[in-house]
Protein backbone atom coordinates (compact mmCIF):
# COMPACT_ATOMS: atom_id res chain seq x y z
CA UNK A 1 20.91 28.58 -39.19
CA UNK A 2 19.76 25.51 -37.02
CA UNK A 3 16.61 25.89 -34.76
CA UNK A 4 16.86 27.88 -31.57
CA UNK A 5 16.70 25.78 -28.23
CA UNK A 6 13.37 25.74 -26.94
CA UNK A 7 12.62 27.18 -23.00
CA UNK A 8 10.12 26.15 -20.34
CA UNK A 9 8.93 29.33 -18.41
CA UNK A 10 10.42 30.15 -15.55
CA UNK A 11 8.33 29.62 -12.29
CA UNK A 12 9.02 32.17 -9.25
CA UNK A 13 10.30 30.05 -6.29
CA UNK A 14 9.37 31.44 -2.63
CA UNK A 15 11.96 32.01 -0.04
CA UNK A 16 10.45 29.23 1.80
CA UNK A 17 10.37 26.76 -0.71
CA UNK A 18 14.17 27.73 -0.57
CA UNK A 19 14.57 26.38 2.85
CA UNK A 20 12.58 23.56 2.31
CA UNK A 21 14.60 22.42 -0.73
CA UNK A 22 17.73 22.96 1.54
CA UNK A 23 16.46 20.48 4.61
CA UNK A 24 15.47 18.09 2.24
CA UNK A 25 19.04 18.01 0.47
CA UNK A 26 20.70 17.75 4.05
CA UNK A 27 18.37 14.51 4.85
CA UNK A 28 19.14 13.28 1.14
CA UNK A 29 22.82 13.71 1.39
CA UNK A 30 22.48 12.11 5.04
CA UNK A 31 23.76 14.72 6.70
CA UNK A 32 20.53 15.38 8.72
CA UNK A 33 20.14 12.02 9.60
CA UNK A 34 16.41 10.00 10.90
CA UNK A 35 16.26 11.02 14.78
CA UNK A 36 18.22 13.87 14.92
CA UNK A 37 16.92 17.28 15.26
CA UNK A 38 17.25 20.74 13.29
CA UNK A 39 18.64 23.99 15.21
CA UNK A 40 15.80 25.94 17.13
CA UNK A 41 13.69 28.35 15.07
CA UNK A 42 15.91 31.24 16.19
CA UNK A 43 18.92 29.84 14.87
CA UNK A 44 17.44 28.35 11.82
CA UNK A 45 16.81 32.40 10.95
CA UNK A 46 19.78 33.66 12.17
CA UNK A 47 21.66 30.90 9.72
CA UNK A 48 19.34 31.03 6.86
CA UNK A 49 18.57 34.75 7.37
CA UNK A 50 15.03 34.60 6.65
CA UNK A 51 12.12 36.58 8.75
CA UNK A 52 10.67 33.83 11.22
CA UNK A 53 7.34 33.68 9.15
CA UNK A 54 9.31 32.13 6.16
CA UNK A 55 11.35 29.47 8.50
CA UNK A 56 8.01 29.04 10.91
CA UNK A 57 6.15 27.98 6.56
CA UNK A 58 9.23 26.12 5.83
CA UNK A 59 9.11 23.82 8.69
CA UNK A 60 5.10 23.77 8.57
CA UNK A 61 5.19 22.58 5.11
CA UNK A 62 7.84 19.77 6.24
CA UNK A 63 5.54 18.64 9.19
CA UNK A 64 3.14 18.37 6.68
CA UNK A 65 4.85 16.21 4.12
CA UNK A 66 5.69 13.91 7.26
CA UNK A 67 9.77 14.96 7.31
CA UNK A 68 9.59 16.41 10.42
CA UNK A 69 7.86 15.93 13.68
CA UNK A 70 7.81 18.90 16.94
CA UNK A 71 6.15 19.22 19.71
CA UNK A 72 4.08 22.14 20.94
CA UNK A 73 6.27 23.54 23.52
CA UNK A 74 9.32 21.78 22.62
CA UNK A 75 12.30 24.43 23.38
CA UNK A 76 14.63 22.16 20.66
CA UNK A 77 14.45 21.88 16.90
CA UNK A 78 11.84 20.16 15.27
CA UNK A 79 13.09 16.23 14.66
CA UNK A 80 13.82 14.77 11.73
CA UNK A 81 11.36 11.76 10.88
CA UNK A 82 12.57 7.94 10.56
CA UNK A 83 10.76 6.98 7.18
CA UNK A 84 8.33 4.31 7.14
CA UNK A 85 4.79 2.67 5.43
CA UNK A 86 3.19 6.00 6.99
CA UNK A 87 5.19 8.75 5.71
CA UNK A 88 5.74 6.41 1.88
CA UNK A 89 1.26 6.05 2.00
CA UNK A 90 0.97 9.73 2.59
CA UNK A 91 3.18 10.35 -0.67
CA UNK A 92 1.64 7.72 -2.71
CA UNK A 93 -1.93 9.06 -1.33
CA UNK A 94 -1.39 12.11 -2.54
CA UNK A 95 -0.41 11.18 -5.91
CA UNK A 96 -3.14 8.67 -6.43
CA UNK A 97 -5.36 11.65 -4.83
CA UNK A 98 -4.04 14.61 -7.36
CA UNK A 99 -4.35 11.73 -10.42
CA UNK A 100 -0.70 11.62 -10.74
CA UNK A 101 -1.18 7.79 -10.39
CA UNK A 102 -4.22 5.56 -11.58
CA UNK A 103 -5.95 2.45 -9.53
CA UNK A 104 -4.31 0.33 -12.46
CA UNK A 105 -0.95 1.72 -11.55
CA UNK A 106 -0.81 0.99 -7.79
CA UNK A 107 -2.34 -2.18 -7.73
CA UNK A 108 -0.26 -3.50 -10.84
CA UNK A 109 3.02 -2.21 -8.27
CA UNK A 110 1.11 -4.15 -5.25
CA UNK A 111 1.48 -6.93 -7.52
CA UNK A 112 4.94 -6.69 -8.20
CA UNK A 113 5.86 -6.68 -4.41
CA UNK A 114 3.54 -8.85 -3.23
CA UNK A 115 4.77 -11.54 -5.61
CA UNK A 116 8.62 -10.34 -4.44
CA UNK A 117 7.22 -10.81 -0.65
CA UNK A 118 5.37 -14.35 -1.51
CA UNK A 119 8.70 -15.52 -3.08
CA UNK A 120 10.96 -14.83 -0.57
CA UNK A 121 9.06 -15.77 2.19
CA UNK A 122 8.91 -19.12 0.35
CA UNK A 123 12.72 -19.78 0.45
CA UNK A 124 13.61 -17.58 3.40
CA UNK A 125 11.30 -18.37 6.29
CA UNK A 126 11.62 -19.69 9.26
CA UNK A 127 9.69 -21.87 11.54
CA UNK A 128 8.54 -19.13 13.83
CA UNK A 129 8.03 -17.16 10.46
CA UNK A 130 5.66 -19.83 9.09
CA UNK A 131 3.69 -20.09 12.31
CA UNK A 132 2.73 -16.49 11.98
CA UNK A 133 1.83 -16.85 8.09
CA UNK A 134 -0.59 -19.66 9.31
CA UNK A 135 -2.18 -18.06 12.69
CA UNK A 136 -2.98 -15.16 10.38
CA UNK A 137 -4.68 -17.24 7.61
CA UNK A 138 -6.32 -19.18 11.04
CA UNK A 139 -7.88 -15.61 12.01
CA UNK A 140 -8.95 -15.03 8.96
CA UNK A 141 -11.15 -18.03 8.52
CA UNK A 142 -12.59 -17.28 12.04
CA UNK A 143 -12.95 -13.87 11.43
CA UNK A 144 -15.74 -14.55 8.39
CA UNK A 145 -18.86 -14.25 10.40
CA UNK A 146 -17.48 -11.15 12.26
CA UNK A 147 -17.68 -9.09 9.16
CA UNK A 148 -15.51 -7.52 6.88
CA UNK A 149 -13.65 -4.88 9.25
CA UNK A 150 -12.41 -8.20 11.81
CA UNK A 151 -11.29 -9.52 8.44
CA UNK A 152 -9.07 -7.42 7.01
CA UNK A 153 -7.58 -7.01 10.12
CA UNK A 154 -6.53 -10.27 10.10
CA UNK A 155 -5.69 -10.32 5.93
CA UNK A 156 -3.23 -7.26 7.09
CA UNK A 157 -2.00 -9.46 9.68
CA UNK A 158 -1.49 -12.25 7.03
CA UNK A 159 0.71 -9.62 4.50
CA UNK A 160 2.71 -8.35 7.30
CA UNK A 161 3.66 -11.68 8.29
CA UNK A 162 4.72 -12.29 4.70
CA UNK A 163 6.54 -9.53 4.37
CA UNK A 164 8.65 -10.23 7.41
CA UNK A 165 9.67 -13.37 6.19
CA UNK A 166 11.16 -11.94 3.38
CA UNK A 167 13.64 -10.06 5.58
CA UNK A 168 13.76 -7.23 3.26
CA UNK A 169 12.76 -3.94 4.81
CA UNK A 170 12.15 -2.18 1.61
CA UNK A 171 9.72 -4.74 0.85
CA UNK A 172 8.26 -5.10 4.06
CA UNK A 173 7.63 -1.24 3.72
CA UNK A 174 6.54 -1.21 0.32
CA UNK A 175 4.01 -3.35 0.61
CA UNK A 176 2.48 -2.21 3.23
CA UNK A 177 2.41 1.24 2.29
CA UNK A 178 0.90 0.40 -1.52
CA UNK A 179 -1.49 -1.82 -0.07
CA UNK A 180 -2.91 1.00 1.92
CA UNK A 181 -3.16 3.11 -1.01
CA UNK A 182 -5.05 0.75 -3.05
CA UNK A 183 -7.70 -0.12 0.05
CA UNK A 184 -8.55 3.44 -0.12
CA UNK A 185 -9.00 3.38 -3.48
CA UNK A 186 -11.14 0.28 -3.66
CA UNK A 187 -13.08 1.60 -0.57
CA UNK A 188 -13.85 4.85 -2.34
CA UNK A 189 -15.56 3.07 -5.27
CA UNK A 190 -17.37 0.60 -3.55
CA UNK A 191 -18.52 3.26 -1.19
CA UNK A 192 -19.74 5.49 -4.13
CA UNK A 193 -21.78 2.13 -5.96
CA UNK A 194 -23.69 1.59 -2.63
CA UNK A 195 -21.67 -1.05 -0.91
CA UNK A 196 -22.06 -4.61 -0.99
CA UNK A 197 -24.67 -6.90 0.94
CA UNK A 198 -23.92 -8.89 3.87
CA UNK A 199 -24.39 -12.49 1.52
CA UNK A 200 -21.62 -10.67 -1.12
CA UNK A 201 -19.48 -9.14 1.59
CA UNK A 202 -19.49 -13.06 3.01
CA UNK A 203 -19.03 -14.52 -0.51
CA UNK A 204 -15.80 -12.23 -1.20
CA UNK A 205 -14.19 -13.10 2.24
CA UNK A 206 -14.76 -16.89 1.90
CA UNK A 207 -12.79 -16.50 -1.85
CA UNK A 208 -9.92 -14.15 -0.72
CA UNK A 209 -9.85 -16.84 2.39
CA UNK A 210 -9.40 -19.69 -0.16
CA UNK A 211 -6.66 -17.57 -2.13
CA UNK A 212 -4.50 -16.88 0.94
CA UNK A 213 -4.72 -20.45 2.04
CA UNK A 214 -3.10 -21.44 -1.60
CA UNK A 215 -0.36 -18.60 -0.95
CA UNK A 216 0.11 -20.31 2.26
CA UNK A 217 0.12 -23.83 0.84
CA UNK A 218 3.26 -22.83 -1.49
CA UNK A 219 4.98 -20.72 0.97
CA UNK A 220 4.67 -24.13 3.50
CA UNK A 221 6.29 -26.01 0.43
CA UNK A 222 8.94 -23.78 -0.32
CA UNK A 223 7.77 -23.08 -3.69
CA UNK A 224 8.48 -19.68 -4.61
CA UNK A 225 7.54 -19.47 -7.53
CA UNK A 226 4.08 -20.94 -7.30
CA UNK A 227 3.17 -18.32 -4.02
CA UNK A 228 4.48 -15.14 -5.84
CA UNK A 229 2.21 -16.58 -8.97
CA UNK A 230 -1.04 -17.15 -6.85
CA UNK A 231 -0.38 -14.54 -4.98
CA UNK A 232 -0.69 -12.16 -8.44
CA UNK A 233 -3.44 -13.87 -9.78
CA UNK A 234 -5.12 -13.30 -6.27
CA UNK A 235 -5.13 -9.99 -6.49
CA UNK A 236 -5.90 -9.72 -10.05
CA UNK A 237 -8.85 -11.85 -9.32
CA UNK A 238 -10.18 -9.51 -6.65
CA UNK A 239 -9.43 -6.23 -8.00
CA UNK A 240 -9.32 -6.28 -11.35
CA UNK A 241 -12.97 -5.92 -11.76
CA UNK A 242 -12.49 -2.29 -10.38
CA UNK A 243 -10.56 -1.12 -13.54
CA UNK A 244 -11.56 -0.39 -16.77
CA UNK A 245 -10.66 -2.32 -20.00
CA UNK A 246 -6.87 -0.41 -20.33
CA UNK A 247 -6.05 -0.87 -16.36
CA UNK A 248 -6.77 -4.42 -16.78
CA UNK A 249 -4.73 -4.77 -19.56
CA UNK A 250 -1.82 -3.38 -18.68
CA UNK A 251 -2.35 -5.22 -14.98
CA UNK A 252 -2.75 -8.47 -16.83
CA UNK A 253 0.82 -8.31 -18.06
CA UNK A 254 2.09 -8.86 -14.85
CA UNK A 255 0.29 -12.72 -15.35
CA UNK A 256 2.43 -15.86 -16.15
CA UNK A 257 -0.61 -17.59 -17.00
CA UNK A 258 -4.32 -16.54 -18.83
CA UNK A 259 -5.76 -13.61 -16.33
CA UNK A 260 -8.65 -15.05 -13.56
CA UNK A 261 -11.64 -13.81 -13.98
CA UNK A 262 -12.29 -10.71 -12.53
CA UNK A 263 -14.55 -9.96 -10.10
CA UNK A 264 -16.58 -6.68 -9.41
CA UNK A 265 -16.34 -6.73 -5.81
């Protein structure tokens, strides 16, 4: 007699859960479409026939997620949210917050589009495109001695612009989304060793300054392949030193070339 199939236990679903499950399958299957709005709460029970405490959950725990929006007030059904880097950095956020995903993990798929976004933007761009890849890098270099908050405005600035002239949404949206995630993450660990000095704060900005201006440089020259590599390396260089030996393994297999050094920054 061969071995008897093995079982996972069972886990009791709630009757809300239910009815979230449901309005998420409707906005998979595109038949609740970005824009357009559910029926009002009455109707919503009257269809699902569920007490309005279990729809009124449901559609908290979907406001909450960031798949639909309402108003206080609002006589109509709650709206059905157009996705975007918000609602994709809340999901990766929580992930990366519940240890579903490690620093090494994000940053290693910040790498992978950022390269994709550098690469593009190398063969696709157009004049007007380029302009705004360079008055970004322009702010950044001015923005130095304003500290490091005017700076990475203006490093956002520079990525955006990059990931415009890709003309791929998914990347533009990606990007900006992961980026987010890994900020955060960075932040929190500089934040819990104390900070950095104004001298080291400087010192980093003048090198990540010097690493976009390369990016730039090969995106100018329609070299593709060269801004998707220095922009890797980049952020290997400035991140890495936040990971431990097995992140920065793994992250260094995204390299062409023998990894940067690190720094701890």
């Amino acid at each position: 007699m061969g071995t008897p199939p093995a079982f996972s236990p069972v886990r009791s679903v709630r009757l809300y859960e239910r009815i979230v499950e449901q309005i998420e399958q409707a906005i998979d299957e595109g038949r609740l479409r970005p824009g357009e709005r559910l029926p009002s709460e009455r109707e919503l029970v009257t269809q699902l026939g569920a007490s309005r405490a279990t729809v009124r959950e449901a559609l908290r725990v979907l406001q909450s997620a960031g798949v639909l929006e309402s108003r206080p007030g609002d006589p109509l059904g709650p709206r059905v949210v157009t996705p975007g880097p918000a609602h994709l950095r809340k999901q990766l956020s929580r992930l990366a917050g519940a240890g579903a995903m490690s620093l090494a993990e994000v940053l290693a798929a910040r790498m992978v589009l950022d390269g994709a976004a550098c690469r593009l933007a190398a063969r696709l761009r157009t004049a007007e495109q380029l302009a705004a890849i360079e008055d970004a890098v322009a702010d950044m270099e001015r923005r130095v001695e304003q500290g490091h908050a005017a700076f990475s405005e203006a490093d956002v600035r520079f990525h955006d612009a990059v990931a415009a002239a890709s003309g791929n949404l998914l990347v533009q949206v990606g990007t900006a989304a992961v980026r987010e995630v890994v900020l955060r993450l960075v932040r929190e660990r500089i934040d819990e060793a104390g900070g950095h000095s104004p001298t080291r704060a400087r010192a980093l900005m003048r090198r990540s300054l010097a690493h976009h201006r390369e990016v730039l440089d090969a995106i100018r020259a329609g070299d593709g392949e060269r801004a998707a590599r220095d922009a890797t390396r980049s952020l290997y260089a400035y991140y890495g030193g936040h990971l431990d030996a097995a992140g920065r393994r793994s992250v260094r297999a995204l390299l062409d070339e023998p990894a940067p050094r690190a720094l701890r920054t």
